[in-house]
Protein backbone atom coordinates (compact mmCIF):
# COMPACT_ATOMS: atom_id res chain seq x y z
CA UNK A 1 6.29 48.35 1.69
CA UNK A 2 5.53 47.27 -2.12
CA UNK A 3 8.21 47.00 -4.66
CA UNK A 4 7.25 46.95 -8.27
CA UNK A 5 7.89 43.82 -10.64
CA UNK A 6 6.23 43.98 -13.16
CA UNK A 7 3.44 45.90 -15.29
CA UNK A 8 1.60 43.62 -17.88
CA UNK A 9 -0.20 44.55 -21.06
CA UNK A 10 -3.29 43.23 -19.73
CA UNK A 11 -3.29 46.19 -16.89
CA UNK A 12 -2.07 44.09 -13.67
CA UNK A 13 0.93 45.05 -11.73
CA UNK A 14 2.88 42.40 -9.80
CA UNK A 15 4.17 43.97 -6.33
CA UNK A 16 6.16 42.21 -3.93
CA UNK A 17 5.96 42.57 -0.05
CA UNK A 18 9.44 44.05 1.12
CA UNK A 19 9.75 44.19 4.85
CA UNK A 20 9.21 41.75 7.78
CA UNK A 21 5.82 41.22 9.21
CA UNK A 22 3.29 41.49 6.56
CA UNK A 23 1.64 38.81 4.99
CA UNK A 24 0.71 39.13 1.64
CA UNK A 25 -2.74 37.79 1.39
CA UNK A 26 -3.77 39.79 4.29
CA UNK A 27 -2.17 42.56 2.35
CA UNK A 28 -4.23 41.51 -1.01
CA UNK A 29 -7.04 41.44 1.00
CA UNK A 30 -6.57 45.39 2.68
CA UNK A 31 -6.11 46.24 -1.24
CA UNK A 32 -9.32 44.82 -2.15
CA UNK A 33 -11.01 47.32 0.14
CA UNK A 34 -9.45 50.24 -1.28
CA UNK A 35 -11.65 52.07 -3.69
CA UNK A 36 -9.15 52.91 -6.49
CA UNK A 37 -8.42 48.63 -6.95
CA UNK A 38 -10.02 47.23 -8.93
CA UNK A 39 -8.61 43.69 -8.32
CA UNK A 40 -5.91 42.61 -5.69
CA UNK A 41 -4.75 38.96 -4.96
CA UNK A 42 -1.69 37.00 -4.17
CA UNK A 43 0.22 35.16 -6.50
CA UNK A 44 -0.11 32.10 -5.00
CA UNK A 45 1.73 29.03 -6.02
CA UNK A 46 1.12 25.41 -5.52
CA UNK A 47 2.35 22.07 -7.24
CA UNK A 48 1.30 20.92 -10.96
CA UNK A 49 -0.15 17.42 -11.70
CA UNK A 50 0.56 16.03 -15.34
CA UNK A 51 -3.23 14.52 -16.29
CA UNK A 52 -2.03 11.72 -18.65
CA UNK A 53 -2.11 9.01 -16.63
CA UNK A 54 -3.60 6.23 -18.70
CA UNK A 55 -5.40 3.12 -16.35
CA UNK A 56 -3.75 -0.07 -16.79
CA UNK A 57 -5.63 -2.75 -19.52
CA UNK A 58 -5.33 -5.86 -17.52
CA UNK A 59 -8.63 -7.88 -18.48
CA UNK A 60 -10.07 -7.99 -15.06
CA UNK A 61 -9.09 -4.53 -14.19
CA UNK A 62 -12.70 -3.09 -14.13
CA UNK A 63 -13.69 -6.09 -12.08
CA UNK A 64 -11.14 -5.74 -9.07
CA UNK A 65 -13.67 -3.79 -7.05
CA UNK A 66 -11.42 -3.65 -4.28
CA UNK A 67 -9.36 -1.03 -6.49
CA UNK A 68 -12.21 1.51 -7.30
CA UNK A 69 -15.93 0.25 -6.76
CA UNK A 70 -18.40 2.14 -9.24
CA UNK A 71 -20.71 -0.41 -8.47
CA UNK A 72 -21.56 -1.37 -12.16
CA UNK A 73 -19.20 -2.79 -14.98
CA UNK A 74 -20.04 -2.57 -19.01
CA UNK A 75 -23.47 -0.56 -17.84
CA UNK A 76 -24.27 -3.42 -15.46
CA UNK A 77 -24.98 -3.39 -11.54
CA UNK A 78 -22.59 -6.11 -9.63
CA UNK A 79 -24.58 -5.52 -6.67
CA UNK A 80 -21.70 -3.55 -4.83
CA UNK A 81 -21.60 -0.15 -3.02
CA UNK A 82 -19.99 2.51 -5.36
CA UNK A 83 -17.62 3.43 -3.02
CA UNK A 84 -16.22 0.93 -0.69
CA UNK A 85 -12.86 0.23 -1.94
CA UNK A 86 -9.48 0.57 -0.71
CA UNK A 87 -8.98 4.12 -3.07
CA UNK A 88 -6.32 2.34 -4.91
CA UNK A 89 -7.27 4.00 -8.53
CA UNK A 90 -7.47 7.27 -6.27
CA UNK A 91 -4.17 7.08 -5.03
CA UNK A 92 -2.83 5.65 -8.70
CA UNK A 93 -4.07 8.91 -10.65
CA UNK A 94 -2.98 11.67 -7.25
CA UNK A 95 0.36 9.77 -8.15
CA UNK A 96 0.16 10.23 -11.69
CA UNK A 97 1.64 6.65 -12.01
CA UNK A 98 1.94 3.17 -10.68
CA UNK A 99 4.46 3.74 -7.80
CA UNK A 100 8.24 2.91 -7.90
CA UNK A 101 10.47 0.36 -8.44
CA UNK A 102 12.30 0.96 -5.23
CA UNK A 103 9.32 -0.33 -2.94
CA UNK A 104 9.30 -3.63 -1.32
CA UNK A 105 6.49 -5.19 -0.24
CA UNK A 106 7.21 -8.88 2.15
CA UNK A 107 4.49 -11.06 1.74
CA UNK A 108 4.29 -14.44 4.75
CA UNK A 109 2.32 -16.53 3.55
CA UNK A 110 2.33 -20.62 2.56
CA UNK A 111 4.05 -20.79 -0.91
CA UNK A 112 4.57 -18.66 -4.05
CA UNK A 113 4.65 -19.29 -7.70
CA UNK A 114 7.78 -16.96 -8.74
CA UNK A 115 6.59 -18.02 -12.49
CA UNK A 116 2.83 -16.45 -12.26
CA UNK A 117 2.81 -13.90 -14.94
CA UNK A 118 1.64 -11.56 -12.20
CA UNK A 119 4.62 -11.98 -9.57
CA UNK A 120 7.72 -13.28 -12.41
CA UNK A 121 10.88 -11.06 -11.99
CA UNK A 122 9.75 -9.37 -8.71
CA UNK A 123 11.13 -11.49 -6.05
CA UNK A 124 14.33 -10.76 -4.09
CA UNK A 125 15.64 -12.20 -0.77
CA UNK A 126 12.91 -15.00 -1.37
CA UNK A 127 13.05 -17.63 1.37
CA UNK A 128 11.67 -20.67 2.74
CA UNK A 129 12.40 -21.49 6.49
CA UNK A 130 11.28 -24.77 6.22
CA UNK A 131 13.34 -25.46 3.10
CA UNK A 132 15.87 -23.56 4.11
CA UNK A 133 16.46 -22.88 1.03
CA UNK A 134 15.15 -19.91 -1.64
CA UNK A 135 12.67 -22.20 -3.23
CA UNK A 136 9.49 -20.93 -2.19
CA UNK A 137 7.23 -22.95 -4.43
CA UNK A 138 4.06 -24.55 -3.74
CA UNK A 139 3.78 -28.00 -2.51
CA UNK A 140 0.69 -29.24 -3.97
CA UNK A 141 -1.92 -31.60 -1.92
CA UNK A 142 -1.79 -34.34 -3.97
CA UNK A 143 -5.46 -35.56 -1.80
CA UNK A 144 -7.13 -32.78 -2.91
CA UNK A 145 -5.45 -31.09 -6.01
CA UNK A 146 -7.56 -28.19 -5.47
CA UNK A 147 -6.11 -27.25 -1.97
CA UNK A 148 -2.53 -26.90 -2.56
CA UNK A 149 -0.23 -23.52 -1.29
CA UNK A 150 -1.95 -21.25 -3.57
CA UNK A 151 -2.93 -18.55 -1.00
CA UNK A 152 0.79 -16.41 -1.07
CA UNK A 153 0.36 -16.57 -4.51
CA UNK A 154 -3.01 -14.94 -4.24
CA UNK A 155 -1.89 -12.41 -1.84
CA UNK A 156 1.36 -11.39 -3.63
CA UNK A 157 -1.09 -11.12 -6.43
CA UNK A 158 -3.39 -8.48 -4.56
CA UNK A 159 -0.56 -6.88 -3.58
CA UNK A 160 2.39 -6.54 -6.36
CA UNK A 161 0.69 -8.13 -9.39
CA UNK A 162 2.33 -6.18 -12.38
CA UNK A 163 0.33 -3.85 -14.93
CA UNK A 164 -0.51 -5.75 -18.08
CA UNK A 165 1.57 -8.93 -17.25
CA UNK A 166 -1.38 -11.19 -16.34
CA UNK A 167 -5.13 -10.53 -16.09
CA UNK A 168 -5.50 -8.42 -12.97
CA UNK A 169 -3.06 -5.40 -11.27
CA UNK A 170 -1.74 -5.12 -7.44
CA UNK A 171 -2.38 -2.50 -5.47
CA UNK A 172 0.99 -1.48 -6.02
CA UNK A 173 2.22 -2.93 -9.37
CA UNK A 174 5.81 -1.54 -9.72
CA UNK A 175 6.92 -2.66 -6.39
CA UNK A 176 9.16 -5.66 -5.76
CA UNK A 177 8.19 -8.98 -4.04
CA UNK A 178 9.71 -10.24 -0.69
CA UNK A 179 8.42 -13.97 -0.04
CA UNK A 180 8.72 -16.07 2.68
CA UNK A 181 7.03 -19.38 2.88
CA UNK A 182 5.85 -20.29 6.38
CA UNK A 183 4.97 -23.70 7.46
CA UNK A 184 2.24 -25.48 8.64
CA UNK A 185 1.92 -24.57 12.24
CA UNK A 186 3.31 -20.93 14.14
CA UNK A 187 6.00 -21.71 15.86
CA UNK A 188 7.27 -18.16 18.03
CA UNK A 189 10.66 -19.36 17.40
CA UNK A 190 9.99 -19.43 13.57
CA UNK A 191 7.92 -16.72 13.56
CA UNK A 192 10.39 -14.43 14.70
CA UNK A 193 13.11 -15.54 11.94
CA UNK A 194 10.21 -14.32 9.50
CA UNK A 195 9.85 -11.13 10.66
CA UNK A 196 13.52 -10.80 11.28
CA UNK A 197 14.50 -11.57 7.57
CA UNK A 198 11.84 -8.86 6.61
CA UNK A 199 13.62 -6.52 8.97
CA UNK A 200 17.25 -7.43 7.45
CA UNK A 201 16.07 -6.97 4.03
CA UNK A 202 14.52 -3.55 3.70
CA UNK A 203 10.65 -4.33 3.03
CA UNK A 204 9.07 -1.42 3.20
CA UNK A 205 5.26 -3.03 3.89
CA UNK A 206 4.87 -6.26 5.70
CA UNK A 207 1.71 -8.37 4.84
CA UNK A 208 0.48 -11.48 6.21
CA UNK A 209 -3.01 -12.57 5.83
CA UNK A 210 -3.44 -15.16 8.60
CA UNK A 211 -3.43 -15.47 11.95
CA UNK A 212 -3.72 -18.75 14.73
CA UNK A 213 -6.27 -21.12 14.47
CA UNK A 214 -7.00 -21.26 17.80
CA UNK A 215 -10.13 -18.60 18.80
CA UNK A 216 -7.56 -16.99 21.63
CA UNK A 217 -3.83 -16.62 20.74
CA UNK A 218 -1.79 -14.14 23.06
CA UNK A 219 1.12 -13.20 21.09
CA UNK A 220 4.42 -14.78 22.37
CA UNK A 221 6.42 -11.31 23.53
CA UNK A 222 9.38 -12.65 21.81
CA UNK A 223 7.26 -12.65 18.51
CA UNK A 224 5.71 -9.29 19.64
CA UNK A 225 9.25 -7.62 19.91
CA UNK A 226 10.32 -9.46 16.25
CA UNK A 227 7.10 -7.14 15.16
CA UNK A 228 7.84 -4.28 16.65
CA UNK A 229 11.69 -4.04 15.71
CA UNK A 230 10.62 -4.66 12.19
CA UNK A 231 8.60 -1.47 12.56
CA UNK A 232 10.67 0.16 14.10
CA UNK A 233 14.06 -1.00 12.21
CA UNK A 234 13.21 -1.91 8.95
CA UNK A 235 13.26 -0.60 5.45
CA UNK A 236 17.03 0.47 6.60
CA UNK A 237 16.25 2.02 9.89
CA UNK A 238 13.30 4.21 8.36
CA UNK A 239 10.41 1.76 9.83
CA UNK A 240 7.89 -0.32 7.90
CA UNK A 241 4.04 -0.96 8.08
CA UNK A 242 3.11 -4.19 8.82
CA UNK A 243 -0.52 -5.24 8.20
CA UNK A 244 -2.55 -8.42 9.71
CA UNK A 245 -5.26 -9.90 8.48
CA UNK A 246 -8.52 -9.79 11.28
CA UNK A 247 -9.99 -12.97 9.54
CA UNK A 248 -12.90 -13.94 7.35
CA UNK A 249 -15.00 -15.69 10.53
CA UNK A 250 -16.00 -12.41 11.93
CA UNK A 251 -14.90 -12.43 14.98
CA UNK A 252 -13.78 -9.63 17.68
CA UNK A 253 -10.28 -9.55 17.61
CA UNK A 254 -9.78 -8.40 20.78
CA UNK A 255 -12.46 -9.86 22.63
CA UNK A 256 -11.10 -12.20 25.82
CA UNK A 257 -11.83 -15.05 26.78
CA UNK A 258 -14.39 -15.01 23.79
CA UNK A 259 -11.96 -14.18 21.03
CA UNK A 260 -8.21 -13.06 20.89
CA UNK A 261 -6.26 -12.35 17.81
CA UNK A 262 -2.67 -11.28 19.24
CA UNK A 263 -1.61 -10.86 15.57
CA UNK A 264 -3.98 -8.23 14.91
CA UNK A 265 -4.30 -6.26 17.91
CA UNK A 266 0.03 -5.85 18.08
């Protein structure tokens, strides 16, 4: 049956479906057929999304193809395929904003500069396990001063860098930093404190972009059940994502006795 609403100055009456059983667009469409309708469709509703969502105006913004790829920059072609990118911008403007405070992302890597304008005021539950202590800075290679720890700096970077606090933006520049500083060499027993602090400290995303230098590492099971109860425990008992790097050599992760990356493949 069809209950009046409404009649409008403009001619249309608004009906509503009374009675179990009858769906309304099929019932819009069964009044389009009838000769004496001129016009019959549902009042369908769906969600709004506010358009004033203004990019960012870090300096190297436009260049961070890995956040939208048009392939060109000031009119130029940077020789890249418009297209391959990681949707970031995408996801930025469907959100109508940068993300939320409340996110944390944990970042494993060798040593972070909590005073990069990028990363300052986002750590919490920073740790070194080698320190044992908070202080996750950089030790510099005095040999070769252009070595150093720099990579968890680059990586939290990527990641968490802030909107228009340095010269590029994370993928997710509202969210918080969770550092740990990892040694030199992977031991399972250390390994497994790493994850476990991430698990004990609500990260919401895990990332850690390395993995063993040897060509085939099976993952210790006591590391692989660290992982896995991370997943499956963290970000208070909700579950996190944790990502792996595959590598920069370009090999098969998952390739025996060739290649083995028991990081990647968990």
């Amino acid at each position: 049956a069809l209950e009046l609403v409404s009649a409008e100055r403009n001619g249309f009456l608004t009906v509503r479906v009374t009675g179990a059983g009858t769906d309304p667009v099929e019932l819009a469409t069964k009044l389009q057929r009838e000769a004496v309708v001129a016009l019959a469709e549902p009042d369908l509703v769906t969600t709004r999304r506010l358009d004033s969502f203004v990019l960012p105006d870090d300096p190297l913004l436009a260049l961070q193809w890995h956040l939208e790829n048009a392939g060109t920059h000031g009119g130029q072609s940077l020789g890249y395929k418009q297209g391959a990118d990681a949707r970031v911008v995408a996801a930025w403007r469907r959100l109508g904003g940068l993300g939320s405070r409340d996110v944390v992302v944990g970042v494993i890597d060798d040593g972070f500069d909590l005073s990069h304008p990028d990363i300052a005021g986002k750590a919490v539950h920073a740790w070194d396990f080698g320190r044992n202590s908070s202080d996750v800075r950089p030790e510099p290679d005095l040999t070769a001063p252009n070595k150093g720890n720099w990579h968890g700096t680059a990586c939290a970077g990527v990641a968490v860098g802030m909107a228009e606090g340095g010269q590029v933006v994370g993928a997710a520049p509202n969210a918080r930093l969770l550092p740990v500083r990892m040694g030199e060499s992977l031991s399972p027993m250390q390994m497994c404190r790493w994850f476990d602090h991430m698990t004990d400290h609500g990260a919401w995303v895990v990332s850690c972009s390395w993995n063993a230098d040897a060509a085939v590492y099976p993952l210790p099971e006591r590391v692989a059940q660290a992982i896995t109860r991370c997943a499956r425990e963290g970000r208070d008992g909700k579950g996190c994502v944790l990502v792996f790097a595959a590598g920069n050599d370009g090999k098969n992760v998952n390739d025996p006795p060739r290649s083995l990356n028991g990081l990647a493949i968990h």
